[in-house]
PDB file of N, CA and C in Angstrom:
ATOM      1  N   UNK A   1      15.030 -22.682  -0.534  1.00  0.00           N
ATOM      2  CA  UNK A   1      14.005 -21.675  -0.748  1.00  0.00           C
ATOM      3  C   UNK A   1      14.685 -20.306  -0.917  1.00  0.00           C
ATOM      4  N   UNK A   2      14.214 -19.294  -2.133  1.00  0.00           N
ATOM      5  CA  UNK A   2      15.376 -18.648  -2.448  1.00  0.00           C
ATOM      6  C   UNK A   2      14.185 -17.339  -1.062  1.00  0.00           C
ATOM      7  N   UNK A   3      15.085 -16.082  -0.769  1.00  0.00           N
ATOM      8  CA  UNK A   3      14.799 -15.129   0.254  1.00  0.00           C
ATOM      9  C   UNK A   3      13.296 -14.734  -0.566  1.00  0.00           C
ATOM     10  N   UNK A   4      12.759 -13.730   0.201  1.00  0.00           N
ATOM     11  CA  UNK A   4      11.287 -12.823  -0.432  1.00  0.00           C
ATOM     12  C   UNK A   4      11.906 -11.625  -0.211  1.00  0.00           C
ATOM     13  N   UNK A   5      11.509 -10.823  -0.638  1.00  0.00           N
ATOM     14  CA  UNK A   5      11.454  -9.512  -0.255  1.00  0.00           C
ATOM     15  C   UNK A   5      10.558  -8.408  -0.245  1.00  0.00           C
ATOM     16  N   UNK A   6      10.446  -7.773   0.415  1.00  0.00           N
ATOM     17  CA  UNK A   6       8.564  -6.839   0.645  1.00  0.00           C
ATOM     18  C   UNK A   6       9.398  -5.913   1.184  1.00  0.00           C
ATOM     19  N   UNK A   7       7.552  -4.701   1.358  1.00  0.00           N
ATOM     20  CA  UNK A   7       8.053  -3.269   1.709  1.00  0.00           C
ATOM     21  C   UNK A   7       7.299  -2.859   2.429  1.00  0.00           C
ATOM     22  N   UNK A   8       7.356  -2.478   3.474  1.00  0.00           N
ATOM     23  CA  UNK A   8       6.220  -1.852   4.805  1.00  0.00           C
ATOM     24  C   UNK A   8       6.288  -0.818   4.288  1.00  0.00           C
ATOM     25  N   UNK A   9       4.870   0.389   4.645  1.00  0.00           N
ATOM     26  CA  UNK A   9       4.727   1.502   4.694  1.00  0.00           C
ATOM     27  C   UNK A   9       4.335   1.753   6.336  1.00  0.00           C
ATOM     28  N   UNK A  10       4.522   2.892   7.001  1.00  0.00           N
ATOM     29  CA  UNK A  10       4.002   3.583   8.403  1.00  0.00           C
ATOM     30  C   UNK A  10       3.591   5.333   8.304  1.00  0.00           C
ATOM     31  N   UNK A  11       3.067   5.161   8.512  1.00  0.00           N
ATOM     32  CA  UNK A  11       2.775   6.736   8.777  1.00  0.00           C
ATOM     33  C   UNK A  11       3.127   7.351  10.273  1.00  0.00           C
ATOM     34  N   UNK A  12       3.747   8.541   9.859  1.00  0.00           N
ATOM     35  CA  UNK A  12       5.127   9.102  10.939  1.00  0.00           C
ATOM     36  C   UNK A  12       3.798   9.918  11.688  1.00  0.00           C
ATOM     37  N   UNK A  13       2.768   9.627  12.558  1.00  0.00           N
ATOM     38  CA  UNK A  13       2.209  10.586  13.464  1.00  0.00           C
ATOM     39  C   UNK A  13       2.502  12.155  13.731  1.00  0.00           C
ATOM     40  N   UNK A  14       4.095  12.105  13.998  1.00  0.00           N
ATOM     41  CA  UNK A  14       4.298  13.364  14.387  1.00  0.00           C
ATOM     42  C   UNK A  14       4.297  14.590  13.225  1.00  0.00           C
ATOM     43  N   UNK A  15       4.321  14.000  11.806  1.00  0.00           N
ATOM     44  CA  UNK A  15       4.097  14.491  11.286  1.00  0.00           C
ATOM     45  C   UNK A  15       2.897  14.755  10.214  1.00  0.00           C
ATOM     46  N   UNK A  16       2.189  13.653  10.403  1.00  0.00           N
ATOM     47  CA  UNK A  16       0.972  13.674   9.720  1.00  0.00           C
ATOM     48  C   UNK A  16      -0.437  14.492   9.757  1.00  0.00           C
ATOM     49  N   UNK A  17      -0.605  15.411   8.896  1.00  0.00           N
ATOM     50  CA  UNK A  17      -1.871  16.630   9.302  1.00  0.00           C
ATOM     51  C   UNK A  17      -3.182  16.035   8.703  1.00  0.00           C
ATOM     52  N   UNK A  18      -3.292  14.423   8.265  1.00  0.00           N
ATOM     53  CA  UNK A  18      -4.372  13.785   8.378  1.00  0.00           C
ATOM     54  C   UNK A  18      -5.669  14.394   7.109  1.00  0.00           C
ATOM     55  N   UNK A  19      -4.832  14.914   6.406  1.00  0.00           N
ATOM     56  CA  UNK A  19      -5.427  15.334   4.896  1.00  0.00           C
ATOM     57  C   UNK A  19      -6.487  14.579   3.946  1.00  0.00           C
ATOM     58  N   UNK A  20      -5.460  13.472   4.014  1.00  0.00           N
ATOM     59  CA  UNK A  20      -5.955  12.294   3.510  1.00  0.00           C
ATOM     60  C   UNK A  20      -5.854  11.736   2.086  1.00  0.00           C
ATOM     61  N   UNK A  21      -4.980  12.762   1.400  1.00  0.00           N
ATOM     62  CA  UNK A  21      -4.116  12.737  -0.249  1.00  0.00           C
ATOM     63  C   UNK A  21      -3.588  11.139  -0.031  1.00  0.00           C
ATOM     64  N   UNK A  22      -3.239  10.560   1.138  1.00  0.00           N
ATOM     65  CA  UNK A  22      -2.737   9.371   0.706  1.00  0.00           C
ATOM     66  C   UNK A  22      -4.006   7.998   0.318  1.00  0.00           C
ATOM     67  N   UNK A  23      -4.825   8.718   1.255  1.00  0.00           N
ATOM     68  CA  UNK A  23      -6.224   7.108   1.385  1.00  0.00           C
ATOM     69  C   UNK A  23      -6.827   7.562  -0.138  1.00  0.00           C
ATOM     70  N   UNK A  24      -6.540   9.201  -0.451  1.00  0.00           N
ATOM     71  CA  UNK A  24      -7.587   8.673  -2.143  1.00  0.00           C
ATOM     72  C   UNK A  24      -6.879   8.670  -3.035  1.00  0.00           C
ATOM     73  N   UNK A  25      -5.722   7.983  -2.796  1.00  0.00           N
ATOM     74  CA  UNK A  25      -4.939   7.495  -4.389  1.00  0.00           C
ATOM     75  C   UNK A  25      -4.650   6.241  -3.903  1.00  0.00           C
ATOM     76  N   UNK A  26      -4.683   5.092  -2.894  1.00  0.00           N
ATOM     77  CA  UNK A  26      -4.593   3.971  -2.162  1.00  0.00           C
ATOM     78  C   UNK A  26      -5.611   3.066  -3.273  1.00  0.00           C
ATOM     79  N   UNK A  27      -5.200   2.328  -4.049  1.00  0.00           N
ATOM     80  CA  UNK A  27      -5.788   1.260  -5.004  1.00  0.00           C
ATOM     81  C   UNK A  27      -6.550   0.436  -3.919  1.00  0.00           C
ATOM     82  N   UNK A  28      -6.170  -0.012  -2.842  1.00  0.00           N
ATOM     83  CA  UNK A  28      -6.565  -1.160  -2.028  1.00  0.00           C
ATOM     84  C   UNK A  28      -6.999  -0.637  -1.013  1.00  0.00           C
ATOM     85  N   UNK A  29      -7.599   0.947  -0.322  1.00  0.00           N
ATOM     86  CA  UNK A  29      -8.137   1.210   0.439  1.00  0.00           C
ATOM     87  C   UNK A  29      -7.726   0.538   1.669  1.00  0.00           C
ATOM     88  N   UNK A  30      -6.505   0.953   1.624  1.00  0.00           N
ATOM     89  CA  UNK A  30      -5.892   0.388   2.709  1.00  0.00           C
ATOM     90  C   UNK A  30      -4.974   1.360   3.597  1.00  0.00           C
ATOM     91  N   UNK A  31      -5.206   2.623   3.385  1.00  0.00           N
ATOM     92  CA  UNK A  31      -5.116   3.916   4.696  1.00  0.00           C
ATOM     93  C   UNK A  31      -6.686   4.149   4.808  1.00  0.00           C
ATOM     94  N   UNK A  32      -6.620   4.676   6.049  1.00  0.00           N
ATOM     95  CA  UNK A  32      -7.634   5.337   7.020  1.00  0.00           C
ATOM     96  C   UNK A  32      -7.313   6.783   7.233  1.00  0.00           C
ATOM     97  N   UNK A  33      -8.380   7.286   7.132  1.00  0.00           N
ATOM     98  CA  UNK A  33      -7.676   8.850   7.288  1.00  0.00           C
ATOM     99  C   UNK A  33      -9.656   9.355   8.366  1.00  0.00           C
ATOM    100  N   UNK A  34      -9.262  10.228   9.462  1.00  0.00           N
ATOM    101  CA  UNK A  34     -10.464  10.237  10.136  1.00  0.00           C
ATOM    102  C   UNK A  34      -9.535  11.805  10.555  1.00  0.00           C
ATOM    103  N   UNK A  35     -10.696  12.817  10.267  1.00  0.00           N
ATOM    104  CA  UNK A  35     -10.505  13.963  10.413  1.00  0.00           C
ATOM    105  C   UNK A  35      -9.771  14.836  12.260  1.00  0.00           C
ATOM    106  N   UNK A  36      -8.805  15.327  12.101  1.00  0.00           N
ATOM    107  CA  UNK A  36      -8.225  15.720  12.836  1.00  0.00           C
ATOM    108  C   UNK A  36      -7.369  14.618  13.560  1.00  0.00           C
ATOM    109  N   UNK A  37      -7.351  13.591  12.847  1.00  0.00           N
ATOM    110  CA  UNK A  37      -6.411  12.703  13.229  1.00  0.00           C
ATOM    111  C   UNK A  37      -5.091  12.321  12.444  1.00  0.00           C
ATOM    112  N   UNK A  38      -3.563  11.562  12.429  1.00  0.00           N
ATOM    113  CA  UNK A  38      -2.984  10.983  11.590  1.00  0.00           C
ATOM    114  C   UNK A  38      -3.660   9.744  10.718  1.00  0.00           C
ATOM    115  N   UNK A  39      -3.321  10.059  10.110  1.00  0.00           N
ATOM    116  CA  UNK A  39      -3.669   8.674   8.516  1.00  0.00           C
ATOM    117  C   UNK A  39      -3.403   7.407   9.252  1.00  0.00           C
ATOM    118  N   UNK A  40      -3.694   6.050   9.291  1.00  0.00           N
ATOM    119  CA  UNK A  40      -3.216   4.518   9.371  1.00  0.00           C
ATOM    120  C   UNK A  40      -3.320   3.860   8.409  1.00  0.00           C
ATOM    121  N   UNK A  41      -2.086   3.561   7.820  1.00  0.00           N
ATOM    122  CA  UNK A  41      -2.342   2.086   6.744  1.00  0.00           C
ATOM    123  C   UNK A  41      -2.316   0.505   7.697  1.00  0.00           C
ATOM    124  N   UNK A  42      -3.392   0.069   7.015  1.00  0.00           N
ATOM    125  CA  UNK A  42      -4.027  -1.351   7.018  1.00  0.00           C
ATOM    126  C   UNK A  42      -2.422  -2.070   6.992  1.00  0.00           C
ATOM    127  N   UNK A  43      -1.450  -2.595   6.771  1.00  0.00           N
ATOM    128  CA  UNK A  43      -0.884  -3.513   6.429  1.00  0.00           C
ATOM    129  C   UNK A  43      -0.992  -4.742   5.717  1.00  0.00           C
ATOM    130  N   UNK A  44      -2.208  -5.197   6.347  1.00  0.00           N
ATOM    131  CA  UNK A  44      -2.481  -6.793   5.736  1.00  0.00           C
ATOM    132  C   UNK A  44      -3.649  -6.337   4.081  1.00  0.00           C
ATOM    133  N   UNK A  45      -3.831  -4.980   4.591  1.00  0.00           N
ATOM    134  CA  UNK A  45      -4.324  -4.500   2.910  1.00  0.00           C
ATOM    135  C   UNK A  45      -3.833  -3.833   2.148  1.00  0.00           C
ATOM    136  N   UNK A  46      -2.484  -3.311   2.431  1.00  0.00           N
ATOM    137  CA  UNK A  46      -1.805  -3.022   1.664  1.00  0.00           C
ATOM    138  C   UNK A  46      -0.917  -3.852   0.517  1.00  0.00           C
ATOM    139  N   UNK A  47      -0.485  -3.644  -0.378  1.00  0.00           N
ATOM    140  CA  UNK A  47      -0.001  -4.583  -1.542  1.00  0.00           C
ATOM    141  C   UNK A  47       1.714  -3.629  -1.720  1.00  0.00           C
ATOM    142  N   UNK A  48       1.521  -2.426  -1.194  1.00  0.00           N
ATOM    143  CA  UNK A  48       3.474  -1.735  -1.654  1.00  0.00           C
ATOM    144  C   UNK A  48       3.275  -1.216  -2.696  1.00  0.00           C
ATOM    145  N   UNK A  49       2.623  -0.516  -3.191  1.00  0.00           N
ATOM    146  CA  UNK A  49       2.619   0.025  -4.885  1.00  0.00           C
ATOM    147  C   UNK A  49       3.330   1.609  -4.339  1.00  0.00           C
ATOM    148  N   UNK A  50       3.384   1.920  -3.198  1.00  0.00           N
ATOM    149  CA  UNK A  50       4.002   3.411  -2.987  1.00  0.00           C
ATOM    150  C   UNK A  50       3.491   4.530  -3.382  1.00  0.00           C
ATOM    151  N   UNK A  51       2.020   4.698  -4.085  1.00  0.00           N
ATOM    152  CA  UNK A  51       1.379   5.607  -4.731  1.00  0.00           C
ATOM    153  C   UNK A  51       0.897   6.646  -3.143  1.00  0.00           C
ATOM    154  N   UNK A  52       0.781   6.040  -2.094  1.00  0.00           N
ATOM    155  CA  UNK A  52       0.405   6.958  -0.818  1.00  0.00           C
ATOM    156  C   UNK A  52       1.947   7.945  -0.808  1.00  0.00           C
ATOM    157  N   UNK A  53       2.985   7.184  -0.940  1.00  0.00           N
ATOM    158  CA  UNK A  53       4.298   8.246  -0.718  1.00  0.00           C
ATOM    159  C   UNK A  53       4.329   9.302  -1.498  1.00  0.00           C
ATOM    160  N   UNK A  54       4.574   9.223  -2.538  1.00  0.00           N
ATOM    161  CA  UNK A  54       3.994   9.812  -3.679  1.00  0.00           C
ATOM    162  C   UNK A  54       2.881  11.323  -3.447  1.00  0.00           C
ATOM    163  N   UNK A  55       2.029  11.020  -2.650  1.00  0.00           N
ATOM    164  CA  UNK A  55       0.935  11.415  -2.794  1.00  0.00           C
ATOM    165  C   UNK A  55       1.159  12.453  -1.434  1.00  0.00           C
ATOM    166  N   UNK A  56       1.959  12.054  -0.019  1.00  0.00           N
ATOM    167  CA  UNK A  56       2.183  12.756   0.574  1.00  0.00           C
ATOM    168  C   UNK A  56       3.306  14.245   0.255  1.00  0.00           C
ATOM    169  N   UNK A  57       2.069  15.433   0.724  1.00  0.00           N
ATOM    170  CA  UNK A  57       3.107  16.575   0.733  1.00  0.00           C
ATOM    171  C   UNK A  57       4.166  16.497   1.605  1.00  0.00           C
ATOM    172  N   UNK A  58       3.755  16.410   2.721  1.00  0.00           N
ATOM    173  CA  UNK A  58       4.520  16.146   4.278  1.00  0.00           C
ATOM    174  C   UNK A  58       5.733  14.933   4.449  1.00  0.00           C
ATOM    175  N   UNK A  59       5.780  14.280   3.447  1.00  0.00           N
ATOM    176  CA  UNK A  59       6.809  13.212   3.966  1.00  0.00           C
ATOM    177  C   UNK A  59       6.156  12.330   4.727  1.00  0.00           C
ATOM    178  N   UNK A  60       5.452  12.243   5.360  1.00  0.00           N
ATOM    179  CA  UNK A  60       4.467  11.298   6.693  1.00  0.00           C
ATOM    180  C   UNK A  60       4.328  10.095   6.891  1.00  0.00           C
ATOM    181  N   UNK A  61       5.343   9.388   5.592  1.00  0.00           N
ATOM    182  CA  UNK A  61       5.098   8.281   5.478  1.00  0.00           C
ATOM    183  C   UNK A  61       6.691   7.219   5.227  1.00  0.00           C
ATOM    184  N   UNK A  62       6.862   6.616   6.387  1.00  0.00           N
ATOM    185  CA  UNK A  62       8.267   5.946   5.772  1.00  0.00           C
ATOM    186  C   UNK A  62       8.387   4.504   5.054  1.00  0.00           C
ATOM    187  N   UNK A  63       9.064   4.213   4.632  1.00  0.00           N
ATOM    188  CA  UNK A  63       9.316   2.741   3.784  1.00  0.00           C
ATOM    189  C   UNK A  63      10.358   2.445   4.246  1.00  0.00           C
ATOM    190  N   UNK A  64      10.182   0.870   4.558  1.00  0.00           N
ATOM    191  CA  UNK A  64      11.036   0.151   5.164  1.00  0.00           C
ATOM    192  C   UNK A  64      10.930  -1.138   4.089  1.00  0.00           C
ATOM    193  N   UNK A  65      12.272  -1.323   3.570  1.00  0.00           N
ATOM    194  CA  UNK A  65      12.540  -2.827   2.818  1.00  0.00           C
ATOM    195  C   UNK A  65      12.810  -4.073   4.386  1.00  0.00           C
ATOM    196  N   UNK A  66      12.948  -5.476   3.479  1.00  0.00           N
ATOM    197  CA  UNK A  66      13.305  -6.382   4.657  1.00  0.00           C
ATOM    198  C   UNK A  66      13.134  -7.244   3.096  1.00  0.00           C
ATOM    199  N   UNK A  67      13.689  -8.628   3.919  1.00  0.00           N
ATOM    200  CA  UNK A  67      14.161 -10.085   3.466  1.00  0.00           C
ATOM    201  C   UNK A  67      13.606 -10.833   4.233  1.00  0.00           C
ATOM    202  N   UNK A  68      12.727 -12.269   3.963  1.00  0.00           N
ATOM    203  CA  UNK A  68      12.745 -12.957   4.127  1.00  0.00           C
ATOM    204  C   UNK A  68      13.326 -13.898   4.523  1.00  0.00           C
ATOM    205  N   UNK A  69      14.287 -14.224   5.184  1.00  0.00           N
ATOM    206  CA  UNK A  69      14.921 -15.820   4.112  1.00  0.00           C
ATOM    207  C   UNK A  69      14.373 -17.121   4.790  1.00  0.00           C
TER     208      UNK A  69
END
């Protein structure tokens, strides 16, 4: 079975001012953004397209690769 490979997204709390530029460019509605709070992405609804990174002014958001095997 050859490896997989995928991409987590997290949103960094300490830096997140909870705007919400990332949940309305999110194809799969898969951040949460609730006022005066940090942003949460869904995971199991997320798909990795990276358009939330993108979208953050703040950086707030890290990507992490990994392997399967």
């Amino acid at each position: 079975m050859a490896p997989v490979r995928f991409v987590t997204y997290s949103i960094i709390p300490e830096i997140c001012c909870g705007c919400g530029l990332c949940e309305k460019v999110c194809p799969r509605d898969a951040v949460e953004a609730k006022p005066g709070k940090p942003c949460r992405i869904v995971r199991e609804a997320c798909d990795g397209c990276g358009l939330c990174v993108d979208a953050c002014k703040l950086r707030a958001i890290s990507k992490k690769r990994g392997v399967f095997l």
